[in-house]
C-alpha atoms as a PDB file:
ATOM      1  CA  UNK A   1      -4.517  -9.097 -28.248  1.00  0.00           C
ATOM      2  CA  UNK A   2      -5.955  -5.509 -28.539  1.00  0.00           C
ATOM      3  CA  UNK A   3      -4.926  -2.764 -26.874  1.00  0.00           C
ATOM      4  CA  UNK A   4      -8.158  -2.552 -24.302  1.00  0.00           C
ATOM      5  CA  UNK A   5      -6.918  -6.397 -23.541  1.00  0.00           C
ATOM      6  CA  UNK A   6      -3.744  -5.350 -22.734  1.00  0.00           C
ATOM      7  CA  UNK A   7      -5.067  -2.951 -20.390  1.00  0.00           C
ATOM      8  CA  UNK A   8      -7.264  -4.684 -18.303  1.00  0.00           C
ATOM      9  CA  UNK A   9      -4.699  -7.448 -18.224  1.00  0.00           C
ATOM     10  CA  UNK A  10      -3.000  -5.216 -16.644  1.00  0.00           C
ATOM     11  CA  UNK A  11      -4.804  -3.815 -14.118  1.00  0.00           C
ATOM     12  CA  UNK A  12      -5.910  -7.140 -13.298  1.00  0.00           C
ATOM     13  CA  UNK A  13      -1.996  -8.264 -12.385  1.00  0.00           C
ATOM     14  CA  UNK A  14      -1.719  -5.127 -10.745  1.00  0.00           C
ATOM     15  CA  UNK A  15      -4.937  -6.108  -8.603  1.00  0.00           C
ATOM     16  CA  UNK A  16      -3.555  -8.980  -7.860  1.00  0.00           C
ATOM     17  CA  UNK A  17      -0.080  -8.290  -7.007  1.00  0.00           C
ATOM     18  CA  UNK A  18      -1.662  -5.910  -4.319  1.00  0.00           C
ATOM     19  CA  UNK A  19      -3.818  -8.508  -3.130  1.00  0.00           C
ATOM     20  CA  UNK A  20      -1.139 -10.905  -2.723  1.00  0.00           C
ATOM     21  CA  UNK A  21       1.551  -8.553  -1.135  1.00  0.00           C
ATOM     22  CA  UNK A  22       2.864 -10.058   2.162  1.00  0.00           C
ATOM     23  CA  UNK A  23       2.194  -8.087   5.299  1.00  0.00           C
ATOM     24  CA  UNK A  24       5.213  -7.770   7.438  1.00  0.00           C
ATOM     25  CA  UNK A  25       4.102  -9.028  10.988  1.00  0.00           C
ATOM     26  CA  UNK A  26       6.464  -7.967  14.480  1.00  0.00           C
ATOM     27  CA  UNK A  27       5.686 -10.398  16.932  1.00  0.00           C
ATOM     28  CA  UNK A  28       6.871 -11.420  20.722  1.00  0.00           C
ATOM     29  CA  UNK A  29       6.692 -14.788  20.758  1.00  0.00           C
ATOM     30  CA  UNK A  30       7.084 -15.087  24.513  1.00  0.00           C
ATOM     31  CA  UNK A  31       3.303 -14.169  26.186  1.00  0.00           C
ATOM     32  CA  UNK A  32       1.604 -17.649  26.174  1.00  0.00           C
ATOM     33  CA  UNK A  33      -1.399 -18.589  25.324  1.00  0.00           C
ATOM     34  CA  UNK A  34      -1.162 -15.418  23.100  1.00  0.00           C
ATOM     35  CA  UNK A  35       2.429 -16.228  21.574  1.00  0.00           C
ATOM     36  CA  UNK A  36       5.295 -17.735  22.282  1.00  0.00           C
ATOM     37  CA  UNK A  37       7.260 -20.834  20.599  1.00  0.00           C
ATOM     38  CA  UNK A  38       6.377 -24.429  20.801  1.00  0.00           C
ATOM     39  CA  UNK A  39       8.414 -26.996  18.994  1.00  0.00           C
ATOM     40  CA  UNK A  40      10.395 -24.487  17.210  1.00  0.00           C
ATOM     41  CA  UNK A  41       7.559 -23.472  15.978  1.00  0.00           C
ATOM     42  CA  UNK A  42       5.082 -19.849  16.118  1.00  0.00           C
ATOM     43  CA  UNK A  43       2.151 -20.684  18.009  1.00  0.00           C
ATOM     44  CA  UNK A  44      -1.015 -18.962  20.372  1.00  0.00           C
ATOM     45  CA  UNK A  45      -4.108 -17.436  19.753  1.00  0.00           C
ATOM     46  CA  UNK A  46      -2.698 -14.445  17.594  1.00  0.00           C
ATOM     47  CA  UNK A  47      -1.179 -17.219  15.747  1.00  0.00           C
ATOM     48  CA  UNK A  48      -3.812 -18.841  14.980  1.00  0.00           C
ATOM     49  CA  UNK A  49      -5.618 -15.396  14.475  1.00  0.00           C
ATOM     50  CA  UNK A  50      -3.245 -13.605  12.198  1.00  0.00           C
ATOM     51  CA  UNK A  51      -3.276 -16.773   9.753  1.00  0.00           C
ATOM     52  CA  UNK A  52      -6.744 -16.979   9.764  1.00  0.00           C
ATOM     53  CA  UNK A  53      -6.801 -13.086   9.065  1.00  0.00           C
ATOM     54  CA  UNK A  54      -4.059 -13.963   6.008  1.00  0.00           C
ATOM     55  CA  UNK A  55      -6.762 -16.504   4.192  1.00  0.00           C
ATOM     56  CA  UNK A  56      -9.314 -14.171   4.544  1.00  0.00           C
ATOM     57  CA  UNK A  57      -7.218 -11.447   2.957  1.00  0.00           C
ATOM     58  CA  UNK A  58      -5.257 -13.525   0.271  1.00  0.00           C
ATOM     59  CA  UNK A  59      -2.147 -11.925   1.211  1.00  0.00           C
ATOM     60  CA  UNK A  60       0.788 -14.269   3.416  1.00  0.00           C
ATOM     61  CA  UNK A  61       2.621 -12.781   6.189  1.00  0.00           C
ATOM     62  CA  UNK A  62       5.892 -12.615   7.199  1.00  0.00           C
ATOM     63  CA  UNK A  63       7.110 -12.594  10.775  1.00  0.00           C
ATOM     64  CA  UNK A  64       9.801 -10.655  12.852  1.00  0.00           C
ATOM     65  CA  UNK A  65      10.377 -11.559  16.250  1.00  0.00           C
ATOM     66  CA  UNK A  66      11.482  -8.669  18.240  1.00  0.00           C
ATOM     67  CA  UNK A  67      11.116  -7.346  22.195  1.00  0.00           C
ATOM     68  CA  UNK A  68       7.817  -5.717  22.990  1.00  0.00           C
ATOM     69  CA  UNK A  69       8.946  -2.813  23.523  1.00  0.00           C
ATOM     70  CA  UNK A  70      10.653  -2.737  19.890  1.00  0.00           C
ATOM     71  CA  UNK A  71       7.751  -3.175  18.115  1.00  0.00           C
ATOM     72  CA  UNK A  72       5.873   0.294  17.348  1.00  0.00           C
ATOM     73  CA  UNK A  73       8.950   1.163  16.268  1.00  0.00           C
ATOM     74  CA  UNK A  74       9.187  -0.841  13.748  1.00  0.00           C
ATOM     75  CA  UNK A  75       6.116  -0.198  12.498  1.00  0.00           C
ATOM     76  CA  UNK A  76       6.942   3.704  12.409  1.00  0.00           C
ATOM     77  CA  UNK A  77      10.111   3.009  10.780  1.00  0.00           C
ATOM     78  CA  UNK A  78       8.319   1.238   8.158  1.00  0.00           C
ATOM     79  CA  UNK A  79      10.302  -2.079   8.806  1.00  0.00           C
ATOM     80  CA  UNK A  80       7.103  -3.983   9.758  1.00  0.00           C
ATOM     81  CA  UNK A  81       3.210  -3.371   8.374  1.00  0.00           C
ATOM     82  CA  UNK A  82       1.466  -4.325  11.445  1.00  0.00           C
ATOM     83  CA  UNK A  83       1.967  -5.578  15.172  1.00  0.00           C
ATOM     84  CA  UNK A  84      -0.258  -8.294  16.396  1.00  0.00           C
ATOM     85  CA  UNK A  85       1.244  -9.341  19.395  1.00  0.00           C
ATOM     86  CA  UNK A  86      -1.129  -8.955  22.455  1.00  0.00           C
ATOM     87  CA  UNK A  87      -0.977  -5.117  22.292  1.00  0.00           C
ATOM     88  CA  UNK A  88      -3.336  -2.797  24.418  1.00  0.00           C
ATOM     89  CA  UNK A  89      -5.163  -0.445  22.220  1.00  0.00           C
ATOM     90  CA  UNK A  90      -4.272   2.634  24.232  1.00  0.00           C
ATOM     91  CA  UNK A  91      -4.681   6.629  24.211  1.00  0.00           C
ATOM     92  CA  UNK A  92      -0.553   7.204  23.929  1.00  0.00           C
ATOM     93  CA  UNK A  93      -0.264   4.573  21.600  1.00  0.00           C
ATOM     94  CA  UNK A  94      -2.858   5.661  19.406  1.00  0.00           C
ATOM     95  CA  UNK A  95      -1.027   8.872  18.528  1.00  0.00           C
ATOM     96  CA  UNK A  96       1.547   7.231  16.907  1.00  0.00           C
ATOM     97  CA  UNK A  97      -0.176   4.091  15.466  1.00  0.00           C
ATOM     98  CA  UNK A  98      -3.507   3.230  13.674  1.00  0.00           C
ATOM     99  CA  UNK A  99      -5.654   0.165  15.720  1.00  0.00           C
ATOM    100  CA  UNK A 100      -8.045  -1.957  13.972  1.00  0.00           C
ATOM    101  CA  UNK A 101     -11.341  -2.545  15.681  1.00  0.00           C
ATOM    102  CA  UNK A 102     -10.277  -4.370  19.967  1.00  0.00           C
ATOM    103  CA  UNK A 103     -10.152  -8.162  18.998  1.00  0.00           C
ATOM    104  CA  UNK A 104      -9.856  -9.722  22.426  1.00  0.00           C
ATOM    105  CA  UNK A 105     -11.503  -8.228  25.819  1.00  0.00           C
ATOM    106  CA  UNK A 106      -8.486  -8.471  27.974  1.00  0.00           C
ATOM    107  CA  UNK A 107      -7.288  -6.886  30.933  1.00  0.00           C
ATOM    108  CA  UNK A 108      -6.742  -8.261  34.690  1.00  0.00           C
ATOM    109  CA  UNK A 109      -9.203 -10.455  36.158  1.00  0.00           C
ATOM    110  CA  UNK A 110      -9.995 -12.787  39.594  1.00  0.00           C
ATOM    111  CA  UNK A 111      -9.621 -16.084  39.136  1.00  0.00           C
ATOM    112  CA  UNK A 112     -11.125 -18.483  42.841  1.00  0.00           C
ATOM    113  CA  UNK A 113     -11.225 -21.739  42.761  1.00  0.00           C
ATOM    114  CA  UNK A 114     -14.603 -23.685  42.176  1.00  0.00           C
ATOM    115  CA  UNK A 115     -17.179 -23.483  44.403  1.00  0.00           C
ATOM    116  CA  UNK A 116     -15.602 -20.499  46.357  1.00  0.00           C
ATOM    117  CA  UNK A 117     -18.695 -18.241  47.131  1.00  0.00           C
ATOM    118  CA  UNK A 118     -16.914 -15.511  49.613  1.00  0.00           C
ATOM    119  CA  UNK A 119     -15.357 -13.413  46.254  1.00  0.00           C
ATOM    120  CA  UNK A 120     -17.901 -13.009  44.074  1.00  0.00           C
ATOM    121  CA  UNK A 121     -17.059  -9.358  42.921  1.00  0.00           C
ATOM    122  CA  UNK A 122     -13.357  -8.189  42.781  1.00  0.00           C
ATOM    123  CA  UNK A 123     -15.009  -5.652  45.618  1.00  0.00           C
ATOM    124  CA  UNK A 124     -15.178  -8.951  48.043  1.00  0.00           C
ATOM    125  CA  UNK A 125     -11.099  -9.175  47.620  1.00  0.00           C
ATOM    126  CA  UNK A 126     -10.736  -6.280  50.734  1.00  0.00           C
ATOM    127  CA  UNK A 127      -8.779  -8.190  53.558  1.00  0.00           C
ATOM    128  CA  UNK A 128      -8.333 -11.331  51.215  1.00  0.00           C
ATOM    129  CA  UNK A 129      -5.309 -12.881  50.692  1.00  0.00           C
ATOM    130  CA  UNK A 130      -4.490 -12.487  46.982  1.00  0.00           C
ATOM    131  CA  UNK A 131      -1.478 -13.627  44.583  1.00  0.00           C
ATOM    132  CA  UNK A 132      -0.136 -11.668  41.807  1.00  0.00           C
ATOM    133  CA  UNK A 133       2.972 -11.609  40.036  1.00  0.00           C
ATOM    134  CA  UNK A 134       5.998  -9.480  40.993  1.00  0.00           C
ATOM    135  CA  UNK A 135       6.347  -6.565  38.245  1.00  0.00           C
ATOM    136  CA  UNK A 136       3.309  -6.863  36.891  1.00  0.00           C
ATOM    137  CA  UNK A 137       0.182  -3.958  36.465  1.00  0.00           C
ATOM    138  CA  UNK A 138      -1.292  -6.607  39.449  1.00  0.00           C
ATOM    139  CA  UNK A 139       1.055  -5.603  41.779  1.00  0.00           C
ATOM    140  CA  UNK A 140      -0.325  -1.254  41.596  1.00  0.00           C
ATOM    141  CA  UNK A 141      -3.777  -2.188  40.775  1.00  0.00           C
ATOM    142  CA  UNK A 142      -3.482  -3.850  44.377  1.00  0.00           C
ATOM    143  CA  UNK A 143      -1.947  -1.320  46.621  1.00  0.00           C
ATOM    144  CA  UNK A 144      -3.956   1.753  44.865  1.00  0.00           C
ATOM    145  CA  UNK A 145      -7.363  -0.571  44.383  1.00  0.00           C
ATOM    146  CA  UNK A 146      -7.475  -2.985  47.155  1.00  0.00           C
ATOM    147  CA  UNK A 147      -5.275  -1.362  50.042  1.00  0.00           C
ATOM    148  CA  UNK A 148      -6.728  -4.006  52.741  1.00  0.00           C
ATOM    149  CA  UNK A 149      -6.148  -6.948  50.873  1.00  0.00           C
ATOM    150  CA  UNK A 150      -3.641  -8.685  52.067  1.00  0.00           C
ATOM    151  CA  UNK A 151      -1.009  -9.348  48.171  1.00  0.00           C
ATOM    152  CA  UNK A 152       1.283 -12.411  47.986  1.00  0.00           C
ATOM    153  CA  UNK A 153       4.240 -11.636  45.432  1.00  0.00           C
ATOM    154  CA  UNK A 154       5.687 -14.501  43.174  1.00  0.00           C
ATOM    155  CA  UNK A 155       7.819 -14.520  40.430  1.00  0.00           C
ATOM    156  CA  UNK A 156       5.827 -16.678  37.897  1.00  0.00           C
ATOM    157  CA  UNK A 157       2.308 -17.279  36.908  1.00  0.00           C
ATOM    158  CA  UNK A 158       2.611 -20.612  38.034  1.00  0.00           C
ATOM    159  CA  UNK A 159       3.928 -19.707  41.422  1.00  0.00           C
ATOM    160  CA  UNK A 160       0.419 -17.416  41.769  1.00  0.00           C
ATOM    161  CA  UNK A 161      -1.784 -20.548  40.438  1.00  0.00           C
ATOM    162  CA  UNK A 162      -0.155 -22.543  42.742  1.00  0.00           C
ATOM    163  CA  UNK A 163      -0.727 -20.833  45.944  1.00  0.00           C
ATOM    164  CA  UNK A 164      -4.436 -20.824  45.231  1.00  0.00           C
ATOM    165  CA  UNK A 165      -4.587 -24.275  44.448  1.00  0.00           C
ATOM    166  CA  UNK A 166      -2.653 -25.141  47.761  1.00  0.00           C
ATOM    167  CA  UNK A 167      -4.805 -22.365  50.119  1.00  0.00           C
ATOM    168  CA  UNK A 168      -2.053 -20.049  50.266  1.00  0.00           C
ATOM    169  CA  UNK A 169      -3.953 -17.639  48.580  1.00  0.00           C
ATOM    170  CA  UNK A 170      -7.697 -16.946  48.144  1.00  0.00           C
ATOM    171  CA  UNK A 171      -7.566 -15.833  44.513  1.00  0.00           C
ATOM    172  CA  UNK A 172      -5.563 -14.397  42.017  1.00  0.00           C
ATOM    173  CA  UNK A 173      -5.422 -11.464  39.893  1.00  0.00           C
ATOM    174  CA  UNK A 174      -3.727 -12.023  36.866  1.00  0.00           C
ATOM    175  CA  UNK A 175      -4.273 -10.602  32.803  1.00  0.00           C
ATOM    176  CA  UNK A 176      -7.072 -12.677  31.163  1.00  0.00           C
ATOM    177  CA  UNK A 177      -5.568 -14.964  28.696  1.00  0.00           C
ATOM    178  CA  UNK A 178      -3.356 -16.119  31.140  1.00  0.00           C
ATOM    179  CA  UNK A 179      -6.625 -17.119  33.469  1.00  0.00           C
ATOM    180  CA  UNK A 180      -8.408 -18.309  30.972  1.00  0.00           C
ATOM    181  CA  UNK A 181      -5.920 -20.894  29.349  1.00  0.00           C
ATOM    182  CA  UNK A 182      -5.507 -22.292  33.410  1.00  0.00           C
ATOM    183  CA  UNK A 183      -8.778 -22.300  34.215  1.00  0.00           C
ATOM    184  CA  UNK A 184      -9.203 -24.636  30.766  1.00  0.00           C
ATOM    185  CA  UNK A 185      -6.298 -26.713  31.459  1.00  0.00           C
ATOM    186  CA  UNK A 186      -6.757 -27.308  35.214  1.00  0.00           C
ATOM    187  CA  UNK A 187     -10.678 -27.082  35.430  1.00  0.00           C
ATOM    188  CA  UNK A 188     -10.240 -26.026  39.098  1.00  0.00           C
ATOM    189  CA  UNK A 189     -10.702 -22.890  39.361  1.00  0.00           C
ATOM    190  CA  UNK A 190     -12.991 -20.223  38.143  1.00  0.00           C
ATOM    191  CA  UNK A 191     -12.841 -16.494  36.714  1.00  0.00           C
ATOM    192  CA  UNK A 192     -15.184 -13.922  38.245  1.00  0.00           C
ATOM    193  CA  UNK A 193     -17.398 -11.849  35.615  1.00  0.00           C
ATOM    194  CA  UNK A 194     -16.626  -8.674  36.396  1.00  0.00           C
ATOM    195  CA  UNK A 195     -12.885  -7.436  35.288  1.00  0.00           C
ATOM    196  CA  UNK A 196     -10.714  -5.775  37.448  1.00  0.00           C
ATOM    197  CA  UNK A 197      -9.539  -3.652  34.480  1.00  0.00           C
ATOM    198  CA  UNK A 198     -10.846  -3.261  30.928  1.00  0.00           C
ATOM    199  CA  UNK A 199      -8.830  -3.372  28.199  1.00  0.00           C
ATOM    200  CA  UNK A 200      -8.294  -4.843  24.743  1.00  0.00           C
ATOM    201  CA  UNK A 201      -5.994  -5.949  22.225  1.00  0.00           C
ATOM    202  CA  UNK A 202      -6.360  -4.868  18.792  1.00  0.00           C
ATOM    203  CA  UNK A 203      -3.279  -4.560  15.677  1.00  0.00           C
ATOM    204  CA  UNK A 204      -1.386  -1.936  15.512  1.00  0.00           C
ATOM    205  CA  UNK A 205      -1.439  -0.583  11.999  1.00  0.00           C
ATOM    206  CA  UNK A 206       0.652   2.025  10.330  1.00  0.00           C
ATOM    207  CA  UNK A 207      -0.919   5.461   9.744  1.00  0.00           C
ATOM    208  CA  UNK A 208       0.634   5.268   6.260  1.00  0.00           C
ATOM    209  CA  UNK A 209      -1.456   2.374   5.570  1.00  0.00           C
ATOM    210  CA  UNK A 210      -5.449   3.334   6.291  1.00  0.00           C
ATOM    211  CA  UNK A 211      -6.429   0.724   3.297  1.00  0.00           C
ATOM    212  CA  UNK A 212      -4.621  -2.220   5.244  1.00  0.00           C
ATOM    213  CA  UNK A 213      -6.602  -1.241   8.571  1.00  0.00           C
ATOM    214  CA  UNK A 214      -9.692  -1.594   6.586  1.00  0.00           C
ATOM    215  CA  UNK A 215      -8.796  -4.267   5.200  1.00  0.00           C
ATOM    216  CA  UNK A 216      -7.663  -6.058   8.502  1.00  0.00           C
ATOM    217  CA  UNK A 217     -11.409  -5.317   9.898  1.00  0.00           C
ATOM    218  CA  UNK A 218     -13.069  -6.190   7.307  1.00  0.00           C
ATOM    219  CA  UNK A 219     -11.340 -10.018   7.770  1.00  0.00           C
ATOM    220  CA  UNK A 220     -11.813  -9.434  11.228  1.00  0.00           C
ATOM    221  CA  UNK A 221     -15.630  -9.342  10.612  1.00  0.00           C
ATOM    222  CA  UNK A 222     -15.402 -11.830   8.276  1.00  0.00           C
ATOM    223  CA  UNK A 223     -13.944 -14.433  10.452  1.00  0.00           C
ATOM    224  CA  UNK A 224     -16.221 -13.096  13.649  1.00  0.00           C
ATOM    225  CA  UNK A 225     -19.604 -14.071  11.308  1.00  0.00           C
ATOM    226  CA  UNK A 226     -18.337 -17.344   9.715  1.00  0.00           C
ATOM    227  CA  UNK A 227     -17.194 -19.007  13.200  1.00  0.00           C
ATOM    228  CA  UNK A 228     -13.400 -19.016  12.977  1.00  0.00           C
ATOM    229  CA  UNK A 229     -13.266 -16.544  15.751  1.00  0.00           C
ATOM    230  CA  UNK A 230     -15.191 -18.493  18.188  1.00  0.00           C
ATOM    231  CA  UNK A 231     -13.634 -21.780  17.506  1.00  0.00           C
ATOM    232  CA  UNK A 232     -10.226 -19.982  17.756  1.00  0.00           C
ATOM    233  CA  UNK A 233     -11.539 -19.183  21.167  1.00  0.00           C
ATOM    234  CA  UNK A 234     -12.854 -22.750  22.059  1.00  0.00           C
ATOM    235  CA  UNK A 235      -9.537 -24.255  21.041  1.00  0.00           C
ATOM    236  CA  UNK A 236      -7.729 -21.836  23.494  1.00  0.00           C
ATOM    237  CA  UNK A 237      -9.289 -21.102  26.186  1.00  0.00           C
ATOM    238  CA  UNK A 238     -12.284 -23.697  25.893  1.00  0.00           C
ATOM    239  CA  UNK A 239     -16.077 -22.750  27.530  1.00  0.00           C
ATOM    240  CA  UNK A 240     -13.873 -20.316  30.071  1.00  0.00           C
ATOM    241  CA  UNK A 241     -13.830 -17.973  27.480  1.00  0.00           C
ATOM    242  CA  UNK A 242     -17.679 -17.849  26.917  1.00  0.00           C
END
């Protein structure tokens, strides 16, 4: 073998070394239909996301469960690579951490049941009797938004879906995945166009690692325009999410 062989040999192991490098993943498995643990096993949208992100790339992951709130620190103490765990792409968080392009429009939403033509705006929720759960950005977005509405405090989601199901309640605001896998499941109930609150999820990258961001969009955009995306979507949260 000559000596150019040898070279290009080379850099072509050293290519693919790179390519194949595992990204280091923290995760909180506990925010359903987003993540959380079924059968022992990793599942949710970000799941399914993240290892459709990893074929795209050619490189495999590696999780870490960890608490939420441990997360960006790991990432700035160069324990993990990325988080992709239902994280807000905010201004705060943004000075610390690197975000790929927003992946899922999420934020709070109303969710009515079917057929339920007095809220059509979350305007129309004034002097409406509306669930949300104890502890949650619901709870402030309430009493500083909607003052005259009258809020019903619960301790779980279910608690919230149930008093609208029963009449206890004449809608719900809740965060978006949350509505959207219900309203797929259930069927009875509906989500109102307009958002309460904007916001998005996108990964939270490393600043040390601006070629992994790139790279992370780039599958993003891959997966968007060769239908993964929107059948990740279907299989989730079903036409609710359209």
């Amino acid at each position: 073998m000559t000596l150019r062989s040898l070279l290009l040999s080379a850099l072509l192991f050293s290519s693919l070394s790179q390519a194949a490098e595992p990204i280091r993943v923290a995760i909180d498995p506990t925010f359903p239909p987003m993540e959380f643990i079924q059968n022992n096993q990793r599942t949710g949208f970000d799941v399914d996301l993240a290892a459709a992100l990893s074929k795209q790339m050619g490189r495999p992951l590696v999780y870490t469960d960890m608490d939420f709130k441990a997360m960006v620190p790991s990432v700035l103490a160069g324990r993990q690579d990325i988080v992709l765990s239902a994280i807000y792409i905010t201004d705060d968080r943004k000075k610390v951490v690197d975000f790929t392009d927003p992946y899922f429009a999420a934020g709070l939403v109303v969710m009515v049941k079917k057929g339920d033509t007095r809220i059509k705006t979350p305007q129309d929720l004034a002097g409406k009797r509306v669930a949300v759960q104890v502890g949650t950005k619901s709870v402030k977005v309430m009493a500083d938004e909607f003052p005259t509405a009258k809020t019903i405090e619960v301790e779980k989601n279910e608690e919230m879906f149930n008093a609208l199901e029963a009449g206890r309640a004449d809608a719900v605001v809740t965060g978006k995945p949350a509505a959207l896998l219900y309203s797929k499941t259930r069927g009875t109930t509906q989500i109102l166009a307009e958002p309460v609150t904007h916001e998005e999820y996108g990964i939270a990258v490393s600043k040390r690692e601006p070629e992994l961001r790139q790279q992370l969009n780039d599958a993003l955009k891959a997966i968007k325009a060769n239908g993964t995306y929107d059948a990740l979507q279907k299989k989730w949260f079903g036409n609710a999410a359209q």
